[in-house]
Protein backbone atom coordinates (compact mmCIF):
# COMPACT_ATOMS: atom_id res chain seq x y z
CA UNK A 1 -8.84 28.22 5.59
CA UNK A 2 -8.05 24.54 6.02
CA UNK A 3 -7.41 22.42 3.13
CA UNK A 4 -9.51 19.14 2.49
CA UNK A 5 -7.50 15.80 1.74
CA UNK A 6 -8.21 14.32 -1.68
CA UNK A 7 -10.68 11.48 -1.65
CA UNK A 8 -8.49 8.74 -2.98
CA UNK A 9 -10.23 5.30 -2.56
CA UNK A 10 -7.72 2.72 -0.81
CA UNK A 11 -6.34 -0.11 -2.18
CA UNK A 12 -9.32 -3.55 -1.03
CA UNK A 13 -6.63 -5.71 -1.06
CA UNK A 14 -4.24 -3.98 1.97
CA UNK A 15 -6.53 -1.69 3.37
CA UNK A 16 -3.94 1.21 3.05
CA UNK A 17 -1.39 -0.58 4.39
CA UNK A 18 0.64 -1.09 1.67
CA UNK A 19 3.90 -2.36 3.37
CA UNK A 20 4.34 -4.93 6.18
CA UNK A 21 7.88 -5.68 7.90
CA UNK A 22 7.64 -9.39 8.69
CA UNK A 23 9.76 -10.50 11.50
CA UNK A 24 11.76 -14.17 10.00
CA UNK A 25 12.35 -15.27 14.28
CA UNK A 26 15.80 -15.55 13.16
CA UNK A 27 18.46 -13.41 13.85
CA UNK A 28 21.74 -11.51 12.72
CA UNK A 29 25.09 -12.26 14.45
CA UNK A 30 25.02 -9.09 15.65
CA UNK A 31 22.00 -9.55 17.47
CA UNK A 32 19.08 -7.98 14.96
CA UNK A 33 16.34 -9.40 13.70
CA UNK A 34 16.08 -10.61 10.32
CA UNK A 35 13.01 -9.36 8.39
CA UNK A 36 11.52 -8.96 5.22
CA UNK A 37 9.95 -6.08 4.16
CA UNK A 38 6.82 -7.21 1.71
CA UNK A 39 4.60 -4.43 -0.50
CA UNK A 40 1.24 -5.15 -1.90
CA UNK A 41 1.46 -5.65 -5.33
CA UNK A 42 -2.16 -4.45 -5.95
CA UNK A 43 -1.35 -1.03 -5.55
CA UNK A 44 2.52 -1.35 -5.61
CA UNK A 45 2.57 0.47 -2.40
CA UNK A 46 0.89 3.38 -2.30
CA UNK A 47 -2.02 2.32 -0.30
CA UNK A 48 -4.14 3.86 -2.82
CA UNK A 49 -5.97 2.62 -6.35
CA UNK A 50 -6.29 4.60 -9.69
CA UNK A 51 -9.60 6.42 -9.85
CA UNK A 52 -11.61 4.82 -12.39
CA UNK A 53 -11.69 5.53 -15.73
CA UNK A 54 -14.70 7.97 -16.24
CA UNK A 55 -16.89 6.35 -18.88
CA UNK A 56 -18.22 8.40 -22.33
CA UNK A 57 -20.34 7.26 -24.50
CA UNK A 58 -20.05 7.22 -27.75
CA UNK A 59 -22.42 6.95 -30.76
């Protein structure tokens, strides 16, 4: 029987795409690219936020 995927809600501020490569236009003297690779620091780069704290009332 398949399994479902957990129902994790993903992160507003990346979308799930926690971690971009940015290309600088310069380059290496070996001929690469230089980049920089940049996480979102909403969700520190899982893509993914914290379920919310279930709420309880108390008396």
């Amino acid at each position: 029987m398949p399994q479902r995927a957990q129902n994790t809600p993903i992160c507003r501020d990346c979308d799930g795409f926690a971690t971009a490569a940015i290309t600088t236009g310069t380059r290496h003297p070996d001929g690469t690219r230089a980049t920089l690779t940049v996480t979102c620091p909403a969700c520190k780069g899982t893509g993914h936020t914290a379920p919310a704290a279930a709420l309880t009332r108390t008396r």
